[in-house]
PDB file of N, CA and C in Angstrom:
ATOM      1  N   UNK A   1      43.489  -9.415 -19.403  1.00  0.00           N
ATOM      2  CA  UNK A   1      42.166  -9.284 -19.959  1.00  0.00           C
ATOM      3  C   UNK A   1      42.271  -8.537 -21.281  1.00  0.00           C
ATOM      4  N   UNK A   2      42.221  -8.999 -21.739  1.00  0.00           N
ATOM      5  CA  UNK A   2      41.726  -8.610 -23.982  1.00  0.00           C
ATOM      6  C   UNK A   2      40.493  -7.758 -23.899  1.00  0.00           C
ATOM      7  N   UNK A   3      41.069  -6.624 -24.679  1.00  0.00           N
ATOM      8  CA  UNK A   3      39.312  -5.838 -24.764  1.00  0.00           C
ATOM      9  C   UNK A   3      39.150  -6.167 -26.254  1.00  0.00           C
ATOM     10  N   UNK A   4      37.831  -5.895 -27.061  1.00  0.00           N
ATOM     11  CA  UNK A   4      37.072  -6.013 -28.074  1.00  0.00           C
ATOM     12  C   UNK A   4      36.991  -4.779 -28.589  1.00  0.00           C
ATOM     13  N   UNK A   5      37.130  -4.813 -29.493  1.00  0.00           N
ATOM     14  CA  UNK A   5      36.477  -3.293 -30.234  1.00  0.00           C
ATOM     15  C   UNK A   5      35.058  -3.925 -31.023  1.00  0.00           C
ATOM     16  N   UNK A   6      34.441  -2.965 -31.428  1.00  0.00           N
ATOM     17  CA  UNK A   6      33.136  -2.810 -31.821  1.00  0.00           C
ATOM     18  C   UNK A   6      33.403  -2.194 -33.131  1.00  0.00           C
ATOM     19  N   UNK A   7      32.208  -2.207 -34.376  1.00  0.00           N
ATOM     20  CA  UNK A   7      33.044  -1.662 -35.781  1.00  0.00           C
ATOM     21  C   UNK A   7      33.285  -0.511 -36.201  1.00  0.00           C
ATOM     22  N   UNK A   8      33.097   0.120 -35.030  1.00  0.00           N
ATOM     23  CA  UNK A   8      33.533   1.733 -35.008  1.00  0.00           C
ATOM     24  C   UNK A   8      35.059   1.597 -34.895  1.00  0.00           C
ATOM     25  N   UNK A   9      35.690   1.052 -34.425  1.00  0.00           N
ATOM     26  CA  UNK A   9      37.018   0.917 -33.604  1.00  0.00           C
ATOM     27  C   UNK A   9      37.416   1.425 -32.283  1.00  0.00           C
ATOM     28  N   UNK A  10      35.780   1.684 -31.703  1.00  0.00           N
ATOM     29  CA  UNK A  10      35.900   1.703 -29.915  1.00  0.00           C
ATOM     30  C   UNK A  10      35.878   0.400 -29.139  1.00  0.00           C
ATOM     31  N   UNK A  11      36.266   0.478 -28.389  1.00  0.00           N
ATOM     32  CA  UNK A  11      36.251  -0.484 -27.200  1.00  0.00           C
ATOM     33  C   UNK A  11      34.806  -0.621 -26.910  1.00  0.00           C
ATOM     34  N   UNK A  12      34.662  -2.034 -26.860  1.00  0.00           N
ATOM     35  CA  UNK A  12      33.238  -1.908 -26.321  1.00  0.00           C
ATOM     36  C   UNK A  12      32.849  -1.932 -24.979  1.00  0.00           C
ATOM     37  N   UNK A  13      31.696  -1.686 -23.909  1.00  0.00           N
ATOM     38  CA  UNK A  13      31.409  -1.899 -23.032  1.00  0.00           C
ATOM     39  C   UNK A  13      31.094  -3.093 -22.489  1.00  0.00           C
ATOM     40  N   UNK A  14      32.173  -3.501 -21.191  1.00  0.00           N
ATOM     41  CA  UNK A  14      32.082  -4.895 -21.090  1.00  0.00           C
ATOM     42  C   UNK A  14      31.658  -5.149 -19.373  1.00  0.00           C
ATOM     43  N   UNK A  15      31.556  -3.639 -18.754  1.00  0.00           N
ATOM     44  CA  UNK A  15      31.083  -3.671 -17.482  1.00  0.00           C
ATOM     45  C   UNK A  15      30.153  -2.733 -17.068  1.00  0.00           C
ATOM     46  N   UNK A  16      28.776  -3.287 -16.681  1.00  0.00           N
ATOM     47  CA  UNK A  16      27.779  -2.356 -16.979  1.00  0.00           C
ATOM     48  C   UNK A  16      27.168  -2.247 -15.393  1.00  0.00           C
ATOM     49  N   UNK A  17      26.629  -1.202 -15.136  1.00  0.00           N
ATOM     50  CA  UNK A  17      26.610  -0.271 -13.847  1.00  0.00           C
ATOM     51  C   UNK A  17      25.729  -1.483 -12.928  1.00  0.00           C
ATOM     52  N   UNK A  18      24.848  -2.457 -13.494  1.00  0.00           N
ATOM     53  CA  UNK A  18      24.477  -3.438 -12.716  1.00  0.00           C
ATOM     54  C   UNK A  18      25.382  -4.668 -12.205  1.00  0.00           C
ATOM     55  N   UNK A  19      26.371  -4.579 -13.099  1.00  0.00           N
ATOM     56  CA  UNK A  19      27.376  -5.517 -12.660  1.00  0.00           C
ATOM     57  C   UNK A  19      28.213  -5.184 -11.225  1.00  0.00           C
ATOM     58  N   UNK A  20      28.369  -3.661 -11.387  1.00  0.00           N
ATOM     59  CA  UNK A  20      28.915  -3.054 -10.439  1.00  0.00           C
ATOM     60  C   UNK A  20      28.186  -2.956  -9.101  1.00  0.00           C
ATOM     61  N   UNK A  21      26.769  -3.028  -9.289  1.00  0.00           N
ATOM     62  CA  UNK A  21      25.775  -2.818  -8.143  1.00  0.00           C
ATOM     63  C   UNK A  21      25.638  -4.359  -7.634  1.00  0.00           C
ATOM     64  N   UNK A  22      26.239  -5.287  -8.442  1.00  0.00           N
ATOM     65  CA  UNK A  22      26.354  -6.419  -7.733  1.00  0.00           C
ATOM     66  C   UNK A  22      27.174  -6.795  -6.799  1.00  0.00           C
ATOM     67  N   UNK A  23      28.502  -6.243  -7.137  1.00  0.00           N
ATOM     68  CA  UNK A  23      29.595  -5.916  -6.249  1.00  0.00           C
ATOM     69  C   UNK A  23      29.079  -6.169  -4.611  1.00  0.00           C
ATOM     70  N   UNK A  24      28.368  -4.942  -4.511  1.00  0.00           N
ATOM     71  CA  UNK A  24      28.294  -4.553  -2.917  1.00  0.00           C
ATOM     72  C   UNK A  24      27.509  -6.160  -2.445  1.00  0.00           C
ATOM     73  N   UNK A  25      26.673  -6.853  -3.299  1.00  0.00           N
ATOM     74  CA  UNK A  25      26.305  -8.011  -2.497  1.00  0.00           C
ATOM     75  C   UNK A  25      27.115  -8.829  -2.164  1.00  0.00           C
ATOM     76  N   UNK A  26      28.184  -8.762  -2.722  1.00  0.00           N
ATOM     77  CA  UNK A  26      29.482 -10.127  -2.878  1.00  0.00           C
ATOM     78  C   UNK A  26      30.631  -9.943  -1.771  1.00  0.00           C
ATOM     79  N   UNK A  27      30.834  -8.716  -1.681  1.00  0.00           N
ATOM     80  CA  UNK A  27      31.822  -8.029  -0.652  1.00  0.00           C
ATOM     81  C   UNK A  27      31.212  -8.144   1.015  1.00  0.00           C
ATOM     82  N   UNK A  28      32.296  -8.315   1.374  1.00  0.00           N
ATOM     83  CA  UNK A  28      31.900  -8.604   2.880  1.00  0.00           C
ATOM     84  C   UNK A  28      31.931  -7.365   3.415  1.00  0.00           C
ATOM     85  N   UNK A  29      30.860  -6.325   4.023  1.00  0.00           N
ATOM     86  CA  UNK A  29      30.828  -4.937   4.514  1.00  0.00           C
ATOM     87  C   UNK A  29      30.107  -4.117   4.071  1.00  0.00           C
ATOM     88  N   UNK A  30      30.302  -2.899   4.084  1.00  0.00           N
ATOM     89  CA  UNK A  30      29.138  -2.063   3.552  1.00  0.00           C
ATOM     90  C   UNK A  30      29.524  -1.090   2.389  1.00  0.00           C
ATOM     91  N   UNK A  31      31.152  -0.971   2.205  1.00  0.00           N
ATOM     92  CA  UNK A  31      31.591  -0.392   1.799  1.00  0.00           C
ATOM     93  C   UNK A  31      32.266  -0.882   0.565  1.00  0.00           C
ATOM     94  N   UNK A  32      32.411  -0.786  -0.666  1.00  0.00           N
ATOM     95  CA  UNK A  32      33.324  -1.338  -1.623  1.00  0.00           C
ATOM     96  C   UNK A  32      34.637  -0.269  -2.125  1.00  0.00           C
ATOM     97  N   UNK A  33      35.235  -0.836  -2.739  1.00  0.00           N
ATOM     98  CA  UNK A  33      36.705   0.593  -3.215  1.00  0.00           C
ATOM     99  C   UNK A  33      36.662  -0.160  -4.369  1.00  0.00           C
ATOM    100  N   UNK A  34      37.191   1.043  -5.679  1.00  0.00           N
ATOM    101  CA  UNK A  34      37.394   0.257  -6.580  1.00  0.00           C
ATOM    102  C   UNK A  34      38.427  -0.371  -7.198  1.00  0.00           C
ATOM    103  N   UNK A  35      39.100  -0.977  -6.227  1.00  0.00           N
ATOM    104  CA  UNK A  35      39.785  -2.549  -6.231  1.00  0.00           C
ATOM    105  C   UNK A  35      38.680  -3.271  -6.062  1.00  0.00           C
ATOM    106  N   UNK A  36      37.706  -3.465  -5.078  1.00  0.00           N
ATOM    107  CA  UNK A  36      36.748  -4.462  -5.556  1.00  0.00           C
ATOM    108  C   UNK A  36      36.341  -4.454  -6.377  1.00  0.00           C
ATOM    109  N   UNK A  37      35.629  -3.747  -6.849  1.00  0.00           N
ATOM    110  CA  UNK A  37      35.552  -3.626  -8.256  1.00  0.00           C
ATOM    111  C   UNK A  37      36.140  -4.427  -9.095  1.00  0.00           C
ATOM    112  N   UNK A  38      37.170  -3.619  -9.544  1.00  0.00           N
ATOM    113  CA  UNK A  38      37.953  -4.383 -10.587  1.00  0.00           C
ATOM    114  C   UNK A  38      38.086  -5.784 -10.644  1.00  0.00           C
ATOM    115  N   UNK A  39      38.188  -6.568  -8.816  1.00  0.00           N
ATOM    116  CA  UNK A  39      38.791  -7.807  -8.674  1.00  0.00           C
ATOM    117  C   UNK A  39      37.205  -8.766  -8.992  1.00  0.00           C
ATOM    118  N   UNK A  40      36.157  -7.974  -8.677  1.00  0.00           N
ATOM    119  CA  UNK A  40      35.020  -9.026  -8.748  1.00  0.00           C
ATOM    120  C   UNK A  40      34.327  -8.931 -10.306  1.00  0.00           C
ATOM    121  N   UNK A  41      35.063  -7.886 -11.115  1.00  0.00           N
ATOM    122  CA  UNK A  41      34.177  -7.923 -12.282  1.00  0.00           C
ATOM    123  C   UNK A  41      35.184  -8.080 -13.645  1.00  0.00           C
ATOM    124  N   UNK A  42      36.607  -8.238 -12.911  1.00  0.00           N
ATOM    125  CA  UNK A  42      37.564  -8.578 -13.798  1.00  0.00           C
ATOM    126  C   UNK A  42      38.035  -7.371 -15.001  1.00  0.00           C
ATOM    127  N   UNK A  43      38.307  -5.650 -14.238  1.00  0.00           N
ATOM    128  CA  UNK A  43      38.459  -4.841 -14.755  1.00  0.00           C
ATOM    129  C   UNK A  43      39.578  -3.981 -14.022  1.00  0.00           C
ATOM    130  N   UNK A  44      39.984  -2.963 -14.861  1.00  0.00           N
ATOM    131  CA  UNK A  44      41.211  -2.040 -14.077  1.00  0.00           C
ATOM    132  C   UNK A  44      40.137  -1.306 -13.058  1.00  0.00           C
ATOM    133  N   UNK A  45      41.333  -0.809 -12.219  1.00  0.00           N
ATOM    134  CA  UNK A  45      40.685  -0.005 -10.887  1.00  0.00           C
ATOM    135  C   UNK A  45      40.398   1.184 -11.568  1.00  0.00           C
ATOM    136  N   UNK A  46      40.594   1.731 -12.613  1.00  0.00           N
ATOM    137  CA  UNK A  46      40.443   2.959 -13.250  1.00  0.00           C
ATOM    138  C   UNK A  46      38.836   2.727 -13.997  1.00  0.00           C
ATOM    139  N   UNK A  47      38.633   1.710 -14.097  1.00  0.00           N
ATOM    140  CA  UNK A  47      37.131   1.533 -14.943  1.00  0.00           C
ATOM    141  C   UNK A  47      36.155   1.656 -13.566  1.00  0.00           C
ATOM    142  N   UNK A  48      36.429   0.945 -12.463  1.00  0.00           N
ATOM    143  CA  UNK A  48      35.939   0.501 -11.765  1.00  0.00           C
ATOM    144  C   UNK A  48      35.334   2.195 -11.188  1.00  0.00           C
ATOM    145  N   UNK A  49      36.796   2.652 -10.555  1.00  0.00           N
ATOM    146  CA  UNK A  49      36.175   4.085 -10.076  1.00  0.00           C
ATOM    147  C   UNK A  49      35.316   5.066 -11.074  1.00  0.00           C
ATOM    148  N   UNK A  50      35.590   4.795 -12.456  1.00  0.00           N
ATOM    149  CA  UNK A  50      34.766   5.449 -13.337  1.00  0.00           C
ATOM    150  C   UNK A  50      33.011   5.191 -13.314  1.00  0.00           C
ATOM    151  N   UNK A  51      32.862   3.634 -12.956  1.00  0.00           N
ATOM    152  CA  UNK A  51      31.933   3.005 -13.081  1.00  0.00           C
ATOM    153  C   UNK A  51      30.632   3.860 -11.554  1.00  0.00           C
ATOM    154  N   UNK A  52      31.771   3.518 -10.493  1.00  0.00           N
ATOM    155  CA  UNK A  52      31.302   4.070  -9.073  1.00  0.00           C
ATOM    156  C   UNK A  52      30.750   5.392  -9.254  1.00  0.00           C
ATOM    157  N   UNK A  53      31.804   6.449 -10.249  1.00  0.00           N
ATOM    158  CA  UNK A  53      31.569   7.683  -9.703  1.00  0.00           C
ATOM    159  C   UNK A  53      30.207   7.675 -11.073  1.00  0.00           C
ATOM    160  N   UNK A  54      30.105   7.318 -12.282  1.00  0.00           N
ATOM    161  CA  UNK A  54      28.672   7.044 -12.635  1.00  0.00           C
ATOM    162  C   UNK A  54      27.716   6.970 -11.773  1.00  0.00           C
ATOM    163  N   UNK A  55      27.512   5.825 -11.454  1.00  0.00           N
ATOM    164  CA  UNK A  55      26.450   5.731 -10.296  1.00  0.00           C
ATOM    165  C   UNK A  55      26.327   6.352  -8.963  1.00  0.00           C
ATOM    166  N   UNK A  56      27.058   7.577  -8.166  1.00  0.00           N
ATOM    167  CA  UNK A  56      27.589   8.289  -7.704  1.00  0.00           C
ATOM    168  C   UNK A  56      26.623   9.608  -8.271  1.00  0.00           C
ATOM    169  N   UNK A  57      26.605  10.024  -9.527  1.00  0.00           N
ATOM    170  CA  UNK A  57      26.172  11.271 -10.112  1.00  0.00           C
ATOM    171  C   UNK A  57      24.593  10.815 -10.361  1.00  0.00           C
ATOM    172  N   UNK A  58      24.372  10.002 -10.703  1.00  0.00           N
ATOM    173  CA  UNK A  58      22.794   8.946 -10.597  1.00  0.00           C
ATOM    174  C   UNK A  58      22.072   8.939  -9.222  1.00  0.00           C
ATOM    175  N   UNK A  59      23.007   9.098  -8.083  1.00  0.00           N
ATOM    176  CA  UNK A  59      22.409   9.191  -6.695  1.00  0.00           C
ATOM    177  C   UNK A  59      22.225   7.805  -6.199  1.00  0.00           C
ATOM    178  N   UNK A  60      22.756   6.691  -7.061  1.00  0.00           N
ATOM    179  CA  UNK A  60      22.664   5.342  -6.481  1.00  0.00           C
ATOM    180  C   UNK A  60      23.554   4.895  -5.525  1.00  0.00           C
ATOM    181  N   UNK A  61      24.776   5.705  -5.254  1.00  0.00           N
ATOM    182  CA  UNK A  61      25.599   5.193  -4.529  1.00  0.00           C
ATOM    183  C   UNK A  61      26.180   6.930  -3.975  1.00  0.00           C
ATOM    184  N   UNK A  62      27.147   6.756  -2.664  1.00  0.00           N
ATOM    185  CA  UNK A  62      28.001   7.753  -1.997  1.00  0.00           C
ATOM    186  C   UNK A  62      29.103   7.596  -2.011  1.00  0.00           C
ATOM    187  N   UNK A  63      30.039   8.620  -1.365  1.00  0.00           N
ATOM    188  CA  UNK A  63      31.495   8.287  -1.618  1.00  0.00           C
ATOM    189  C   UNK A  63      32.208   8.815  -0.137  1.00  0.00           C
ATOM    190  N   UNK A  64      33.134   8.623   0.094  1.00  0.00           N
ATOM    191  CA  UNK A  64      33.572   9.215   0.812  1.00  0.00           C
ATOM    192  C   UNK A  64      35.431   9.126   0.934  1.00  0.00           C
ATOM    193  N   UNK A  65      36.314   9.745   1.009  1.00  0.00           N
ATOM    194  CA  UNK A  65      37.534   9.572   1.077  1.00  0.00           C
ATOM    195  C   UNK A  65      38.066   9.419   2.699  1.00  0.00           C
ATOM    196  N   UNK A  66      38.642   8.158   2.350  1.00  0.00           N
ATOM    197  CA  UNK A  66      38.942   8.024   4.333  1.00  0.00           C
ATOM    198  C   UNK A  66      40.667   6.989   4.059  1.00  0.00           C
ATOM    199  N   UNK A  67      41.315   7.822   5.116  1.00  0.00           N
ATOM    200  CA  UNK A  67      42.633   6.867   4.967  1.00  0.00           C
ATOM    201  C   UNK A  67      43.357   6.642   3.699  1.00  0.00           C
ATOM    202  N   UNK A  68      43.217   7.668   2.851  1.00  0.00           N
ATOM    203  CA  UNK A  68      43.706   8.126   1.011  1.00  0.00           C
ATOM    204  C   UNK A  68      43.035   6.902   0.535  1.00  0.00           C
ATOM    205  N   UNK A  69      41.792   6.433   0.663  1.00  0.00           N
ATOM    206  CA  UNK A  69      40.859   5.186   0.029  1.00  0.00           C
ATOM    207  C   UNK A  69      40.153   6.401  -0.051  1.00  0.00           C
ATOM    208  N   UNK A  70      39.050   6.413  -0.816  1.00  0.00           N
ATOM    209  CA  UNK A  70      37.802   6.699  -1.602  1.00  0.00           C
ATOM    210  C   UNK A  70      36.745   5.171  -1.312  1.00  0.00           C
ATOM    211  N   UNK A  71      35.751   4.859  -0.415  1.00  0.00           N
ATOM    212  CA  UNK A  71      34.989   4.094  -0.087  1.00  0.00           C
ATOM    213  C   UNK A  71      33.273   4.669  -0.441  1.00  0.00           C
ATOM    214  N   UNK A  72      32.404   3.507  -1.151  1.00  0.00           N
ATOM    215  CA  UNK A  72      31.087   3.767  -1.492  1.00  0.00           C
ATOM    216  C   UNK A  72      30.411   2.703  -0.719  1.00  0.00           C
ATOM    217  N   UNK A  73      29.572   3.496  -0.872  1.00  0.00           N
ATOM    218  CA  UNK A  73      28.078   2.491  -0.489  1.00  0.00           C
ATOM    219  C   UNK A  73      26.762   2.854  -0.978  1.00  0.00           C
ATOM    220  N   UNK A  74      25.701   1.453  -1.355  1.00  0.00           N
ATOM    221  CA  UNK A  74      24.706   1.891  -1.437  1.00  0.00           C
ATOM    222  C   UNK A  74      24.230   2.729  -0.901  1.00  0.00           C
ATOM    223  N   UNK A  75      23.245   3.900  -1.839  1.00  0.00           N
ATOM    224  CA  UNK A  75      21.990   4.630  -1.368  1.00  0.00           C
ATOM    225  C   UNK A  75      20.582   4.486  -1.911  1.00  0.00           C
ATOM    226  N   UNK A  76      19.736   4.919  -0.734  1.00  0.00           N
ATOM    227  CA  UNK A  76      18.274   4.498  -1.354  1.00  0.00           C
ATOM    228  C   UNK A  76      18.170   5.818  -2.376  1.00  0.00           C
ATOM    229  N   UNK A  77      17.640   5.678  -3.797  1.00  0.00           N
ATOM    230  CA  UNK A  77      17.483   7.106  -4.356  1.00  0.00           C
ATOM    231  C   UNK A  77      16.435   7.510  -3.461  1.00  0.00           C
ATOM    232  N   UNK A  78      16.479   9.191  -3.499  1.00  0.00           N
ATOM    233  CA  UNK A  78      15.715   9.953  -3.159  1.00  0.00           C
ATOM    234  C   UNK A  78      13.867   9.711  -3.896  1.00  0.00           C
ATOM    235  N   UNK A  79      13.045   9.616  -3.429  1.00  0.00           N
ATOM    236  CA  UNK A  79      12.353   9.893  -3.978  1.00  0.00           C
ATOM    237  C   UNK A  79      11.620  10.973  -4.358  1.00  0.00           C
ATOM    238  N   UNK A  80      10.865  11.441  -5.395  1.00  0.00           N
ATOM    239  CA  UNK A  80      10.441  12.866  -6.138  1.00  0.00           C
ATOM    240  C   UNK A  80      10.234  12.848  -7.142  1.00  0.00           C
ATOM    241  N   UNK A  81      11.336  13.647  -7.996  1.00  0.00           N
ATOM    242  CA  UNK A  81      11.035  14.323  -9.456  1.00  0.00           C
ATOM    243  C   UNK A  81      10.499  12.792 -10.169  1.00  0.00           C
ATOM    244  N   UNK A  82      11.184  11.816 -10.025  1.00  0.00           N
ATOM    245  CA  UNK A  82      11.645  10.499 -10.754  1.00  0.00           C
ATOM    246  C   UNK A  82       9.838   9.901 -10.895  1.00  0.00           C
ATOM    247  N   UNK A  83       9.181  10.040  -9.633  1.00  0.00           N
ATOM    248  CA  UNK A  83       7.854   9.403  -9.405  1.00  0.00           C
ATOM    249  C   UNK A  83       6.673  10.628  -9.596  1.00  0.00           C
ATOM    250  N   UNK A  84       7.093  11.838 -10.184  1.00  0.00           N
ATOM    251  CA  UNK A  84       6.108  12.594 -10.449  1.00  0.00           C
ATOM    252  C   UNK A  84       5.306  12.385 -11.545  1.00  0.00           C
ATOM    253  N   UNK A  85       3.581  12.711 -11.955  1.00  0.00           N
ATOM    254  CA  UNK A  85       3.370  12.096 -12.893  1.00  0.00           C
ATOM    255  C   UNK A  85       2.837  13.089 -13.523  1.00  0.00           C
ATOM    256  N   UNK A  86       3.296  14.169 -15.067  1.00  0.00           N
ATOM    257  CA  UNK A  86       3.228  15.388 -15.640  1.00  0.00           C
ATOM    258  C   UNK A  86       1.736  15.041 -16.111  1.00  0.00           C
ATOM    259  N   UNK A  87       1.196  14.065 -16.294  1.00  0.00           N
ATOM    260  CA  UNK A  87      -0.492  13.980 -16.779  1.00  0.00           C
ATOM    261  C   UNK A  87      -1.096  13.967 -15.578  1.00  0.00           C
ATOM    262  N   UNK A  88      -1.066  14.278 -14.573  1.00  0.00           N
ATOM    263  CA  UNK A  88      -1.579  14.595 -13.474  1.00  0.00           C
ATOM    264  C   UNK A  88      -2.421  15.777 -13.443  1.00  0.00           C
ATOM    265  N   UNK A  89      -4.082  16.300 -13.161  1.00  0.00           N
ATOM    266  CA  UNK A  89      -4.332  17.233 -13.223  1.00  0.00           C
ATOM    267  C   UNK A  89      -3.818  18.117 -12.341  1.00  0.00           C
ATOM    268  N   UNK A  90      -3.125  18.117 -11.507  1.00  0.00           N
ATOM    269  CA  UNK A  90      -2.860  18.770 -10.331  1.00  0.00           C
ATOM    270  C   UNK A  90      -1.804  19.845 -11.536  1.00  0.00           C
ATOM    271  N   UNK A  91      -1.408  19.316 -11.656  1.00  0.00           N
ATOM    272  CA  UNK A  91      -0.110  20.385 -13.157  1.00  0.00           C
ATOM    273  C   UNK A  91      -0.754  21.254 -13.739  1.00  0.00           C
ATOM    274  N   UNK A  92      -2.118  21.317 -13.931  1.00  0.00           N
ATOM    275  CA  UNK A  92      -2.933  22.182 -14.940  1.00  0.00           C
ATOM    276  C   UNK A  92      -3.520  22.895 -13.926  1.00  0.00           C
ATOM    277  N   UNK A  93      -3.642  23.282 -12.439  1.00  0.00           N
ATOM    278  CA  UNK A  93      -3.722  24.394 -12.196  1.00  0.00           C
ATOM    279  C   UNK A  93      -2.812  25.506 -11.869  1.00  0.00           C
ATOM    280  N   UNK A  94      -3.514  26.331 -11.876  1.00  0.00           N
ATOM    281  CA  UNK A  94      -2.623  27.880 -11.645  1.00  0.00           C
ATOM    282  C   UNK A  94      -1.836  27.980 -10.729  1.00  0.00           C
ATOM    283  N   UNK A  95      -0.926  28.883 -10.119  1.00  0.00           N
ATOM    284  CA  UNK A  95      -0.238  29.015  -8.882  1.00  0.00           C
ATOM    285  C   UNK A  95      -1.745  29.612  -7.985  1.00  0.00           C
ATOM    286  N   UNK A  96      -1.555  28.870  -6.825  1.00  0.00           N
ATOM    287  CA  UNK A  96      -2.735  30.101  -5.566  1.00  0.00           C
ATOM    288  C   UNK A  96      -4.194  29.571  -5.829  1.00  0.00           C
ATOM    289  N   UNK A  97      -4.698  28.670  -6.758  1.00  0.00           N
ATOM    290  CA  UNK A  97      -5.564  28.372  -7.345  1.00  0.00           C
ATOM    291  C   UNK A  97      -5.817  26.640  -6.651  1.00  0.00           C
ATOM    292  N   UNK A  98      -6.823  27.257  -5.733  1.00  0.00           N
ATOM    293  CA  UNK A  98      -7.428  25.649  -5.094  1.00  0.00           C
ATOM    294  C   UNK A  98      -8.147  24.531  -6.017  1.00  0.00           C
ATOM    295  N   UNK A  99      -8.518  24.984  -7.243  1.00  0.00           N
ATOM    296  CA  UNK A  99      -9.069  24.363  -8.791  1.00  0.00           C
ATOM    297  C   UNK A  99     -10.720  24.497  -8.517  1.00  0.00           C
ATOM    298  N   UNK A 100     -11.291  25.273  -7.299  1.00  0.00           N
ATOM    299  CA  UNK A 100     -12.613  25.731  -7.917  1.00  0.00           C
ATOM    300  C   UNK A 100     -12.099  27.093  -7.675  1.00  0.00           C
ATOM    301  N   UNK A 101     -11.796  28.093  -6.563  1.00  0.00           N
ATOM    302  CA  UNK A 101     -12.021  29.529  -6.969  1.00  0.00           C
ATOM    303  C   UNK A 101     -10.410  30.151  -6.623  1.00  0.00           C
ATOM    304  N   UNK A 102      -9.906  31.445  -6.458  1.00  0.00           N
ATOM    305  CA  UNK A 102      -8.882  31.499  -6.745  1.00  0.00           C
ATOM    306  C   UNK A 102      -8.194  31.627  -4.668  1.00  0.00           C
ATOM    307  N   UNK A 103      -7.331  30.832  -4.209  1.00  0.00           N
ATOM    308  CA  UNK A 103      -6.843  30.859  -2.572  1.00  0.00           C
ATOM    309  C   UNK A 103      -7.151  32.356  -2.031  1.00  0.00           C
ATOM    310  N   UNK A 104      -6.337  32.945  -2.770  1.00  0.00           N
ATOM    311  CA  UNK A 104      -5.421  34.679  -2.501  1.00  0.00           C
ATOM    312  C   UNK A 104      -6.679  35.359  -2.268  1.00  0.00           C
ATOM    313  N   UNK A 105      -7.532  35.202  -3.110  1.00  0.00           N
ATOM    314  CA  UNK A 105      -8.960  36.124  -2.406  1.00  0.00           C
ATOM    315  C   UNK A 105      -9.621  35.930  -1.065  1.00  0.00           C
ATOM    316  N   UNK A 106      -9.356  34.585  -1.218  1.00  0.00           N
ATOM    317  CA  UNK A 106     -10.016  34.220   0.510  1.00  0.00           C
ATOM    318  C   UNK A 106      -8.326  33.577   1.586  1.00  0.00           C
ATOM    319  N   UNK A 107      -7.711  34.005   1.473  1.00  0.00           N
ATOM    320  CA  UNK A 107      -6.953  33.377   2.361  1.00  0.00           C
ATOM    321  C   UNK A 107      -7.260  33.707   3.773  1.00  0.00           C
ATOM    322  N   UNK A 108      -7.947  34.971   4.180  1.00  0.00           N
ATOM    323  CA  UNK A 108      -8.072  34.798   5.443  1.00  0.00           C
ATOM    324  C   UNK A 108      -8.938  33.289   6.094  1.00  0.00           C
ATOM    325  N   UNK A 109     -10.168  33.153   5.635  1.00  0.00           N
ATOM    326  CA  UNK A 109     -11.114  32.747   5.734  1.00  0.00           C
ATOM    327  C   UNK A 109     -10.717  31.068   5.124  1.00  0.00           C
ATOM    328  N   UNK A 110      -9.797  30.777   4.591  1.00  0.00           N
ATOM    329  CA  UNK A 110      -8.685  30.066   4.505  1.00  0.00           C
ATOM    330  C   UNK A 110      -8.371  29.089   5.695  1.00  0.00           C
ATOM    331  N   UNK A 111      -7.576  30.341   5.843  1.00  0.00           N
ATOM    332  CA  UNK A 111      -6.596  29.990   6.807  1.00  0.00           C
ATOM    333  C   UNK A 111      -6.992  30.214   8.454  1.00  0.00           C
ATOM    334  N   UNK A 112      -8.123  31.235   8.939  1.00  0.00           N
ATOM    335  CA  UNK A 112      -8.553  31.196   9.929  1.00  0.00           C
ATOM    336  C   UNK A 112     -10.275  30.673  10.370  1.00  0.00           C
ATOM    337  N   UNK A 113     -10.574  30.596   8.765  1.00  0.00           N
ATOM    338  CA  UNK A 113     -11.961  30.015   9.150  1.00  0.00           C
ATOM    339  C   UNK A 113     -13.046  31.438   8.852  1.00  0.00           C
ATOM    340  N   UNK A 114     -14.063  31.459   8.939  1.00  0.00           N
ATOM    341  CA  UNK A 114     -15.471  32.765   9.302  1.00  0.00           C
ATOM    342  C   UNK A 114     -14.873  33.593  10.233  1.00  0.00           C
ATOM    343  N   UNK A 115     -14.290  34.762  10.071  1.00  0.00           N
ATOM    344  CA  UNK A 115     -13.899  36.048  10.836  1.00  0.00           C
ATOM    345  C   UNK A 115     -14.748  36.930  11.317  1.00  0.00           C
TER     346      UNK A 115
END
């Protein structure tokens, strides 16, 4: 396989993290190594594990070392920070602050009701 340079005189990118996430559909199992990799996207095993442990630090995929193999598999991302929405009024109130009067003054009455 011939790589390309680009007119910087880097190598260009010729295997991109969706190519790699295609992988796991093509492979028979749950698990890929990056020899699959390499063999299904036509790259060294050294790109391949580079590629994995990318998506690895992204939270798209896991790893695990078993039998001196290093084996991944899909993960669902977590959901959270990613789906939070900062124009949300909920962001513009205070800490302790129910957004009409302030919790901390009434927390009994709160939290147990008319005392």
């Amino acid at each position: 396989m011939s790589r390309e340079r680009g007119d910087s005189g880097r190598y260009t990118e010729t295997v991109g993290l969706d190519d790699v996430l295609g992988v796991f559909e093509t492979v028979e199992g749950p698990v890929v190594t990056s020899g699959d990799i390499a063999d299904a996207v036509d790259c060294s095993r050294e790109t391949g594990r580079r590629k994995l442990a990318r998506l690895e630090e992204q939270g798209r995929v896991a790893s695990r070392k078993t039998a001196g193999r290093v084996v991944y598999w899909r993960v669902t991302p977590a959901t959270g920070s990613e789906e939070i929405d900062p124009t949300d009024a909920f962001w513009e109130l205070t800490p302790g602050a129910s957004g009409e009067h302030d919790v901390s003054e009434t927390v009994d009455e709160v939290l147990y009701g008319d005392l």
